[in-house]
C-alpha atoms as a PDB file:
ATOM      1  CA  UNK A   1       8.066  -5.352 -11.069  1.00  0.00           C
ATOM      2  CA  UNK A   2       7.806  -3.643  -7.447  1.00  0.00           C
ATOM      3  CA  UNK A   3       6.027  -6.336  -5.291  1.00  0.00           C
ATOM      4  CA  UNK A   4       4.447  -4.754  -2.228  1.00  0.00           C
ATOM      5  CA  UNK A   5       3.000  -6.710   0.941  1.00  0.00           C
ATOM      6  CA  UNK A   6       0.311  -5.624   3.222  1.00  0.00           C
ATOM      7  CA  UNK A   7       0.626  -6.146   6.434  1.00  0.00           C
ATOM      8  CA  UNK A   8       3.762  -7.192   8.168  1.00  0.00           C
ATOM      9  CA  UNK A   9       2.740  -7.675  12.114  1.00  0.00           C
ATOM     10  CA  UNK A  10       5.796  -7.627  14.030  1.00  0.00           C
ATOM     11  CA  UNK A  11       9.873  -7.005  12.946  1.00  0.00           C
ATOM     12  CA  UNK A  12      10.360 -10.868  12.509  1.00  0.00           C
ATOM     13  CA  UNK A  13       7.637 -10.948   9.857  1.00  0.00           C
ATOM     14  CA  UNK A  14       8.723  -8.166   8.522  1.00  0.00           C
ATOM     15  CA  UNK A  15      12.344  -9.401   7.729  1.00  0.00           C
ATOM     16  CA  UNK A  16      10.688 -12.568   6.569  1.00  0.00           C
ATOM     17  CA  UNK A  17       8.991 -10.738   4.194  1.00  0.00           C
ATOM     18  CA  UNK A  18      11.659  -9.411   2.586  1.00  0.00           C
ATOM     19  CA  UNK A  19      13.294 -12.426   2.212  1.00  0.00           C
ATOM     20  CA  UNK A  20      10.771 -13.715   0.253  1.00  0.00           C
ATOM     21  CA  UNK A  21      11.620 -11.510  -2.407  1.00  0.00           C
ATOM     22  CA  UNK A  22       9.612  -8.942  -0.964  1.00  0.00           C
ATOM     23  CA  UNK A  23      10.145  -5.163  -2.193  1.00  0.00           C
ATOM     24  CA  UNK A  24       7.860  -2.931  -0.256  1.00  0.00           C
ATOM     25  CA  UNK A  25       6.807  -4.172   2.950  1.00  0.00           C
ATOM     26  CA  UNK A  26       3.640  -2.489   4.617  1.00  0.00           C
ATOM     27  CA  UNK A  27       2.876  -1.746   8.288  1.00  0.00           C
ATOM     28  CA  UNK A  28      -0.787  -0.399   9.722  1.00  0.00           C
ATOM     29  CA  UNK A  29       0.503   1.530  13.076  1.00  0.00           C
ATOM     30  CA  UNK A  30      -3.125   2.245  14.481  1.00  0.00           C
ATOM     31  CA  UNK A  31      -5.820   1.918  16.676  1.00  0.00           C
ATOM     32  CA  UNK A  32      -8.761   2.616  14.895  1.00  0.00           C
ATOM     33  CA  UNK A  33      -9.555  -1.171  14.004  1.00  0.00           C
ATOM     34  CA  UNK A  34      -7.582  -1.595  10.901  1.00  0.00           C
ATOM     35  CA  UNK A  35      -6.927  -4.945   9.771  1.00  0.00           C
ATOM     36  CA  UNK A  36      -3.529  -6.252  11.298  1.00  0.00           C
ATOM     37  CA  UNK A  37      -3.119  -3.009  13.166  1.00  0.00           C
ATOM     38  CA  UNK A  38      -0.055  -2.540  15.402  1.00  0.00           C
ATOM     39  CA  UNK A  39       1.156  -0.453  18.066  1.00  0.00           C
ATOM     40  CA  UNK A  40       3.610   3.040  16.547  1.00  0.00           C
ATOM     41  CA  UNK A  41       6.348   1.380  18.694  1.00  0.00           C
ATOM     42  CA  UNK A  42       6.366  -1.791  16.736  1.00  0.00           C
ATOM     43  CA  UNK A  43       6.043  -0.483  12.923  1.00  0.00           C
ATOM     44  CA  UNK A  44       9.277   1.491  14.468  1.00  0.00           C
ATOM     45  CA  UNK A  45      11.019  -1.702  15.284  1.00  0.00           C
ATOM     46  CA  UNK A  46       9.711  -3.232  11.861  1.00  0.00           C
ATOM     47  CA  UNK A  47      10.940   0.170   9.768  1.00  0.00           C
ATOM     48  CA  UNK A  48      14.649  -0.132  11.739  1.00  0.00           C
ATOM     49  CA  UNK A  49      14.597  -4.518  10.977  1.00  0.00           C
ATOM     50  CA  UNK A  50      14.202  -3.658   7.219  1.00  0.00           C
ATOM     51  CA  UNK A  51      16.980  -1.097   6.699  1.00  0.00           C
ATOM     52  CA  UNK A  52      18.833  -2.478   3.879  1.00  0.00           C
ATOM     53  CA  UNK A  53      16.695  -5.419   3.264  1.00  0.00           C
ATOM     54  CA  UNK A  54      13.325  -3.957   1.525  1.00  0.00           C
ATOM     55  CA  UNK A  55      11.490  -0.011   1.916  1.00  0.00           C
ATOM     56  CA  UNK A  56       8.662   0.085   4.904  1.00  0.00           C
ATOM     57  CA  UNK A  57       5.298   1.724   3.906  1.00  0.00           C
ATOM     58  CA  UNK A  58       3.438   2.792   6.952  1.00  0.00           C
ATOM     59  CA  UNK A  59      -0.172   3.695   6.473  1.00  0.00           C
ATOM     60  CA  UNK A  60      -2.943   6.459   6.926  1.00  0.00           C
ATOM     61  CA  UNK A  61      -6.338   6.721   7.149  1.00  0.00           C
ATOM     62  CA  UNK A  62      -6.105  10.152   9.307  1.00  0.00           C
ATOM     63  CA  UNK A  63      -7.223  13.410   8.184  1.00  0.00           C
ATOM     64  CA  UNK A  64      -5.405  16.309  10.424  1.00  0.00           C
ATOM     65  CA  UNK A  65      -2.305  16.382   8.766  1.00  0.00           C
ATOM     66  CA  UNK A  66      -0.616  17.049  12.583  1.00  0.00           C
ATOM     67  CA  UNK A  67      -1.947  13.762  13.412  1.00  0.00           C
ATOM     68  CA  UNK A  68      -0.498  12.185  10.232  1.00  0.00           C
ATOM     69  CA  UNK A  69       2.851  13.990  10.523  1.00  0.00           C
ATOM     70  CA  UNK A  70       3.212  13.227  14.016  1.00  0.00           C
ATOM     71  CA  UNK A  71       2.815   9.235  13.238  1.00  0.00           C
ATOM     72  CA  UNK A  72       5.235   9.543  10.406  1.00  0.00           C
ATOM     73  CA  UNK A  73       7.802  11.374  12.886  1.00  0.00           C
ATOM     74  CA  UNK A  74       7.715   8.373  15.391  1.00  0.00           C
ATOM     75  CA  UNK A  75       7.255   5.245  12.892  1.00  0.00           C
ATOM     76  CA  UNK A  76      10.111   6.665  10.235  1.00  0.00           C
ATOM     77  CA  UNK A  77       8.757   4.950   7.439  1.00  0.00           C
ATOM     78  CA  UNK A  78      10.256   4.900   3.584  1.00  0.00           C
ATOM     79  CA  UNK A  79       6.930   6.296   2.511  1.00  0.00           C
ATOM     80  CA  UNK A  80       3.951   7.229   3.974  1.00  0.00           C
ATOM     81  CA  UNK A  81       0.884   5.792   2.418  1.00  0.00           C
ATOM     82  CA  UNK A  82      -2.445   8.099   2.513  1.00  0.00           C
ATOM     83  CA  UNK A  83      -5.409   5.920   2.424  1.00  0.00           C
ATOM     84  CA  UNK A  84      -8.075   8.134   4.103  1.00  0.00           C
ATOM     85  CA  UNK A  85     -11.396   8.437   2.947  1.00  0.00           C
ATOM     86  CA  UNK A  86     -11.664   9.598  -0.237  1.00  0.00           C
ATOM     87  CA  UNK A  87     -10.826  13.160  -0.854  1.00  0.00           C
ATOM     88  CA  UNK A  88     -10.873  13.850   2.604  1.00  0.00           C
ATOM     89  CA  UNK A  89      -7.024  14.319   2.242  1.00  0.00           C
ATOM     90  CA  UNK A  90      -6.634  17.427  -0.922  1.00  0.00           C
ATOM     91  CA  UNK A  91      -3.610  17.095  -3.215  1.00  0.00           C
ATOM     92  CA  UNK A  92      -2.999  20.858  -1.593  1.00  0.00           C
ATOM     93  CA  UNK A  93      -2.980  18.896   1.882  1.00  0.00           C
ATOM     94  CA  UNK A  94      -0.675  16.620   0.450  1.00  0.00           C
ATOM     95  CA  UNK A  95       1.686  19.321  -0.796  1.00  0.00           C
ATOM     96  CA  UNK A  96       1.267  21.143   2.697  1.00  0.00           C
ATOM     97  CA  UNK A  97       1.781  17.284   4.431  1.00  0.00           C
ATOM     98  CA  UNK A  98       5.206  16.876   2.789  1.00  0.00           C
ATOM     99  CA  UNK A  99       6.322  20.057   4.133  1.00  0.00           C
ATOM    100  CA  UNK A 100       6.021  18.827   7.409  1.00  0.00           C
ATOM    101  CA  UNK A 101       7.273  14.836   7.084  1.00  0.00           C
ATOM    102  CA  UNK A 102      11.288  14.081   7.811  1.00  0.00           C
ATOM    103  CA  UNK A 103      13.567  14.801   5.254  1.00  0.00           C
ATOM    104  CA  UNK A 104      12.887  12.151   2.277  1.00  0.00           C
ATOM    105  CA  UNK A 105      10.005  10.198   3.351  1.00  0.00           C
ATOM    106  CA  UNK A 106       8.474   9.801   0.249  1.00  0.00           C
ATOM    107  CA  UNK A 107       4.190   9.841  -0.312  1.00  0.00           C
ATOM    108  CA  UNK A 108       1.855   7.549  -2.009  1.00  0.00           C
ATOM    109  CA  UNK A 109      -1.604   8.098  -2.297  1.00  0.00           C
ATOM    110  CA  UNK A 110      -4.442   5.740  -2.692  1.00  0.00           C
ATOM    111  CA  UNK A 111      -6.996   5.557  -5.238  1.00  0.00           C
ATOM    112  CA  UNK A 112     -10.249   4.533  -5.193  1.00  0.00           C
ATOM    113  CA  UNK A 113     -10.894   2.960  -8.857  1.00  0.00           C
ATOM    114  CA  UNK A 114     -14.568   3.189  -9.749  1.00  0.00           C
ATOM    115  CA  UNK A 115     -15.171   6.710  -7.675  1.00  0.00           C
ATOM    116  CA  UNK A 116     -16.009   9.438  -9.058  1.00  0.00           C
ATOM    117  CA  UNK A 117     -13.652  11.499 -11.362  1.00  0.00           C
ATOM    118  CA  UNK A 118     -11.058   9.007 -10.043  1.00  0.00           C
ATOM    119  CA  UNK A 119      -9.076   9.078 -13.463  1.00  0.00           C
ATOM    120  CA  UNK A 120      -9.050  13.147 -12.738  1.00  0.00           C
ATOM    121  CA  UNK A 121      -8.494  12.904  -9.370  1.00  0.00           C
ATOM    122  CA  UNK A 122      -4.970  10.211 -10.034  1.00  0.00           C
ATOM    123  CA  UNK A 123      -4.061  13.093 -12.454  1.00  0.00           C
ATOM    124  CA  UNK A 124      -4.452  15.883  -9.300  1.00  0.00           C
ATOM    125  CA  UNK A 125      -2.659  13.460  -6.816  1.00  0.00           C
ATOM    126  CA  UNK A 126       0.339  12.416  -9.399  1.00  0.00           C
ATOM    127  CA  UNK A 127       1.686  16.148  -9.016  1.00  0.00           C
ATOM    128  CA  UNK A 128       1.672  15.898  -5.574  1.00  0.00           C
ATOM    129  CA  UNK A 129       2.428  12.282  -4.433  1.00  0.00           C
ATOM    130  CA  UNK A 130       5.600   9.801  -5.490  1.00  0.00           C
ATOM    131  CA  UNK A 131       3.447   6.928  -6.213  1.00  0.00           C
ATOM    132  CA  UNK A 132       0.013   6.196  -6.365  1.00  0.00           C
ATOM    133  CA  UNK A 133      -1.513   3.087  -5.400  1.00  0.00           C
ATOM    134  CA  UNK A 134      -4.647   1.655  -7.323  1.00  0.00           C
ATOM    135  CA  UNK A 135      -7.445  -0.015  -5.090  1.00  0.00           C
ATOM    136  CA  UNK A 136     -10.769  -1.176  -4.455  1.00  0.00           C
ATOM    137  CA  UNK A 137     -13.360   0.303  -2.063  1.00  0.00           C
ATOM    138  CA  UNK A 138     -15.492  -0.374   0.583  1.00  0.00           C
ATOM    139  CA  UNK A 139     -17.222   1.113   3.664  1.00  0.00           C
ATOM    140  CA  UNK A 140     -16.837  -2.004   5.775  1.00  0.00           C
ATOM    141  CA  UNK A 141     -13.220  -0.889   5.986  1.00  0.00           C
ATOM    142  CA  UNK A 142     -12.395   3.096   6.901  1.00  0.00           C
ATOM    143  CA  UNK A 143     -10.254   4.421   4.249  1.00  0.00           C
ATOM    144  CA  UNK A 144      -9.204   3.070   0.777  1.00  0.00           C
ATOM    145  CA  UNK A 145      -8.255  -0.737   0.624  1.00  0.00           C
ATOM    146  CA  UNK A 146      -7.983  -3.560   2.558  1.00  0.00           C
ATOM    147  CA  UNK A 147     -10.938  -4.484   0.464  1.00  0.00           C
ATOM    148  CA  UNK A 148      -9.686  -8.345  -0.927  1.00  0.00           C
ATOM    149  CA  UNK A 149     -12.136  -7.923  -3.824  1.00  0.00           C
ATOM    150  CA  UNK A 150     -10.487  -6.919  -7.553  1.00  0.00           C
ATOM    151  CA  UNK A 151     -11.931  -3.712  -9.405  1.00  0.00           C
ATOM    152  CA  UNK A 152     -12.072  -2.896 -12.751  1.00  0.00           C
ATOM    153  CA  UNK A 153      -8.482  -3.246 -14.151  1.00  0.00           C
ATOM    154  CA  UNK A 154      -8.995  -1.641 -17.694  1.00  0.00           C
ATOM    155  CA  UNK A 155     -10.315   1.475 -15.437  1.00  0.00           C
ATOM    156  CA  UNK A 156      -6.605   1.139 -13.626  1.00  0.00           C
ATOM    157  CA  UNK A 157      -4.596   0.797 -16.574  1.00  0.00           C
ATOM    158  CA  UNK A 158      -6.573   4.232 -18.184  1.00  0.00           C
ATOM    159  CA  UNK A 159      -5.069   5.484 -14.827  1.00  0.00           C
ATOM    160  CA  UNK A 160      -1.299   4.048 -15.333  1.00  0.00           C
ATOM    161  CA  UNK A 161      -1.587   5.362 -18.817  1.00  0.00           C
ATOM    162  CA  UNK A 162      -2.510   8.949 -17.580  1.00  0.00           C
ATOM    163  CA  UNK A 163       0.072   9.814 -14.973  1.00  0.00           C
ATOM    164  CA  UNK A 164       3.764   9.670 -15.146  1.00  0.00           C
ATOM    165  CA  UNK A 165       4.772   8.667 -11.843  1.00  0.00           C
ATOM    166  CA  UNK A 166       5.121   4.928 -10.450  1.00  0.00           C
ATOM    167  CA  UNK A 167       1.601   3.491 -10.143  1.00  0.00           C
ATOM    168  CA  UNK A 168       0.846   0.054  -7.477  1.00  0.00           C
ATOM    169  CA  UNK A 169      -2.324  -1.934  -8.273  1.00  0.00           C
ATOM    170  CA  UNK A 170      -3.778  -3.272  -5.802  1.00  0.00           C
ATOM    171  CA  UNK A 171      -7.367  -4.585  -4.163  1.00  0.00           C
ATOM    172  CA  UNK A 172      -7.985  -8.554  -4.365  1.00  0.00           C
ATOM    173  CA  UNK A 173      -4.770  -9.594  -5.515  1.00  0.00           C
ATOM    174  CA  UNK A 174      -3.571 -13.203  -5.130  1.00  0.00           C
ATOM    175  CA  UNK A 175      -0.578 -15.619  -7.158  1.00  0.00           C
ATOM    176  CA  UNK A 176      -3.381 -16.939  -9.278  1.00  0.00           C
ATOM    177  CA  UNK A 177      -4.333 -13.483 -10.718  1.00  0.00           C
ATOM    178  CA  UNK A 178      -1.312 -10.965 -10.536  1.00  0.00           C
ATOM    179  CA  UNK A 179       0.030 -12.085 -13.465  1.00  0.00           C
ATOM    180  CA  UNK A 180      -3.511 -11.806 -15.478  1.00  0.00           C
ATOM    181  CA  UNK A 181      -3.380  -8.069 -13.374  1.00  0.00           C
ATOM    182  CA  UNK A 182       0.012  -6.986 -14.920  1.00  0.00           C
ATOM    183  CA  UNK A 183      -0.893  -8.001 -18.119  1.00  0.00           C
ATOM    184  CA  UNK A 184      -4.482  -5.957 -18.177  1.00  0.00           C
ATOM    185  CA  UNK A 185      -2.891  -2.625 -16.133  1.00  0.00           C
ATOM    186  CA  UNK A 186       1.153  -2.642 -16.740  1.00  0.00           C
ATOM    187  CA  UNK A 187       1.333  -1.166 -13.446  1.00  0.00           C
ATOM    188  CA  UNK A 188       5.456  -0.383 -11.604  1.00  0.00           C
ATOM    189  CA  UNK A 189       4.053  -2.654  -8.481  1.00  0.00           C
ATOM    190  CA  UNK A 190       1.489  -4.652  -7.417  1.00  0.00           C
ATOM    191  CA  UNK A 191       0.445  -5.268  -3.459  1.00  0.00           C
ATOM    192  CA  UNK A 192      -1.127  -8.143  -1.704  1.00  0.00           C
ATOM    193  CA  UNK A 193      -2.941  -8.241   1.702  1.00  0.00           C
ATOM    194  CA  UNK A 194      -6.041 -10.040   2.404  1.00  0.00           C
ATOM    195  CA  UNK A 195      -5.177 -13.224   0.049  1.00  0.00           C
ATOM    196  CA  UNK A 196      -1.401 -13.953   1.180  1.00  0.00           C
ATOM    197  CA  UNK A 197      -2.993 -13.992   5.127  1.00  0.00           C
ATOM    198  CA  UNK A 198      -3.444 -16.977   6.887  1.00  0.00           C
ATOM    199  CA  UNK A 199      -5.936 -16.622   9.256  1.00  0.00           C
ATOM    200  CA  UNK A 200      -6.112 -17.462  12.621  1.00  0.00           C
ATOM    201  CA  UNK A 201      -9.733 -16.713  13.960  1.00  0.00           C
ATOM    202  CA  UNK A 202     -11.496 -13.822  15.755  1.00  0.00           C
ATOM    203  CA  UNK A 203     -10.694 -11.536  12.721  1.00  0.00           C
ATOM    204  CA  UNK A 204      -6.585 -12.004  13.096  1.00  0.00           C
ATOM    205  CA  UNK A 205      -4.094 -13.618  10.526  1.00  0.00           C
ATOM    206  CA  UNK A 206      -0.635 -13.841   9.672  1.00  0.00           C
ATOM    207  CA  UNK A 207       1.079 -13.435   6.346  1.00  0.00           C
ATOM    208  CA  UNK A 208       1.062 -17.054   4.766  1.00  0.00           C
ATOM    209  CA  UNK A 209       4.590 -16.912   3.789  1.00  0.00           C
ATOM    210  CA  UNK A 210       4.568 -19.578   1.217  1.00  0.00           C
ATOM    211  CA  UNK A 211       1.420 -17.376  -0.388  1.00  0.00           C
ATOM    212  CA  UNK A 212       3.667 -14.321  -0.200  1.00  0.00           C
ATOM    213  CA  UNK A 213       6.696 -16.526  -2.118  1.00  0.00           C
ATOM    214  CA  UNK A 214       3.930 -17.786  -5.008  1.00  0.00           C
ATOM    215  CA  UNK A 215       3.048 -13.851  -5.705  1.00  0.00           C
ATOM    216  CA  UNK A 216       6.500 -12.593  -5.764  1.00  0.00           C
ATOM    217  CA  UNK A 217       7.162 -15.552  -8.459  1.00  0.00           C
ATOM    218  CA  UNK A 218       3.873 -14.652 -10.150  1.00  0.00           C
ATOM    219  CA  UNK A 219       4.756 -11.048 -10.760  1.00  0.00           C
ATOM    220  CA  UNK A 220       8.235 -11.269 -11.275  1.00  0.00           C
ATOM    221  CA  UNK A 221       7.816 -13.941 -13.877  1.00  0.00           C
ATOM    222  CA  UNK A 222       5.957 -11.695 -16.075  1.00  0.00           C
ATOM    223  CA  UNK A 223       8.159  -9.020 -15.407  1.00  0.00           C
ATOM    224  CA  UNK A 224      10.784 -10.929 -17.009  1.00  0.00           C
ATOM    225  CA  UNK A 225       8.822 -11.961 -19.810  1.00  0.00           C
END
């Protein structure tokens, strides 16, 4: 089981992250007002830290593909995770996208579960994308995720059962529910952001570490099983 973390904030907590058994760690290089945002320039520094200790995911929520490329170019991330509105990113944008990306950065494309047509629309993506990731929506954030509230996980696992690349649920995960999660969607990951934070006031956080260590042996556990 593929355990993904959401949002590493500097190199340090980065690496720390991946020492906690972490598999995927994910950076938000941004200025739009993203939660846990960070400079290009330090999701570089993160992506370069975990080389040979976990993959970096660097987010999305752009729509000119230039714009996206051009981030992916200077962060270097392991995959490039679209989260934009939804649809405002095509499956034939994200064919043209990977085009233009460095040589073997890899895509995953969010999901909003509960939109419209979004069983049809993870079938579109999954001939396009590497992975999709599962979430929840809402229009206090911009873009898919970062929601911390669960969906409906027998709409998600309709979705695992209909594509046949590597799915990541996601949206209001915690260690007290992933394992009920895996069990409901049999998904290849799950992710974690708002409930592994601790957070600090005026909107900021840091990744609770001993949170992070509780999911990793929540979903690993019933991996093993």
């Amino acid at each position: 089981m593929i355990v993904q973390i959401y949002t590493a904030q500097s190199a340090d907590e980065a690496v720390a992250l991946a020492e906690r058994g972490v598999d995927h760690v994910g950076l938000t290089p941004t200025t739009v007002g993203l939660p846990g945002q960070i400079s290009e320039a330090v999701a570089a520094e993160a992506v370069a830290a975990l080389r040979g200790r976990a993959r970096s995911v660097a987010l999305s929520v752009e729509t000119e593909l230039a714009e996206i490329a051009r981030m992916a170019a200077a962060v270097r991330p392991d995959i490039l995770h679209l989260c934009g509105e939804i649809g405002a990113v095509t499956p034939d944008d994200v064919r043209e996208l990977r085009g233009m990306l460095p040589a073997g950065m890899e895509i995953m494309q969010a999901i909003a579960v509960g939109a419209e047509d979004d069983i049809a629309m993870a079938r579109e993506y999954a001939q396009v994308a590497d992975y999709l990731i599962l979430d929840s929506y809402t229009t206090d954030v911009q873009g898919v995720g970062a929601a911390g509230v669960t969906h409906d996980w027998s709409r998600s696992a309709e979705i695992v059962a209909s594509v046949d690349i590597p799915v990541i649920l996601a949206g209001g995960l915690s260690a007290e529910n992933v394992a009920e999660s895996i069990a409901a969607v049999r998904p290849w990951g799950v992710d974690s952001l708002t409930l592994t934070n601790r957070p600090l006031g005026d909107g900021r956080f840091e990744k609770d570490l001993d949170a992070v260590a509780a999911f990793v042996a929540g979903a690993t556990a019933v991996a093993a099983v």
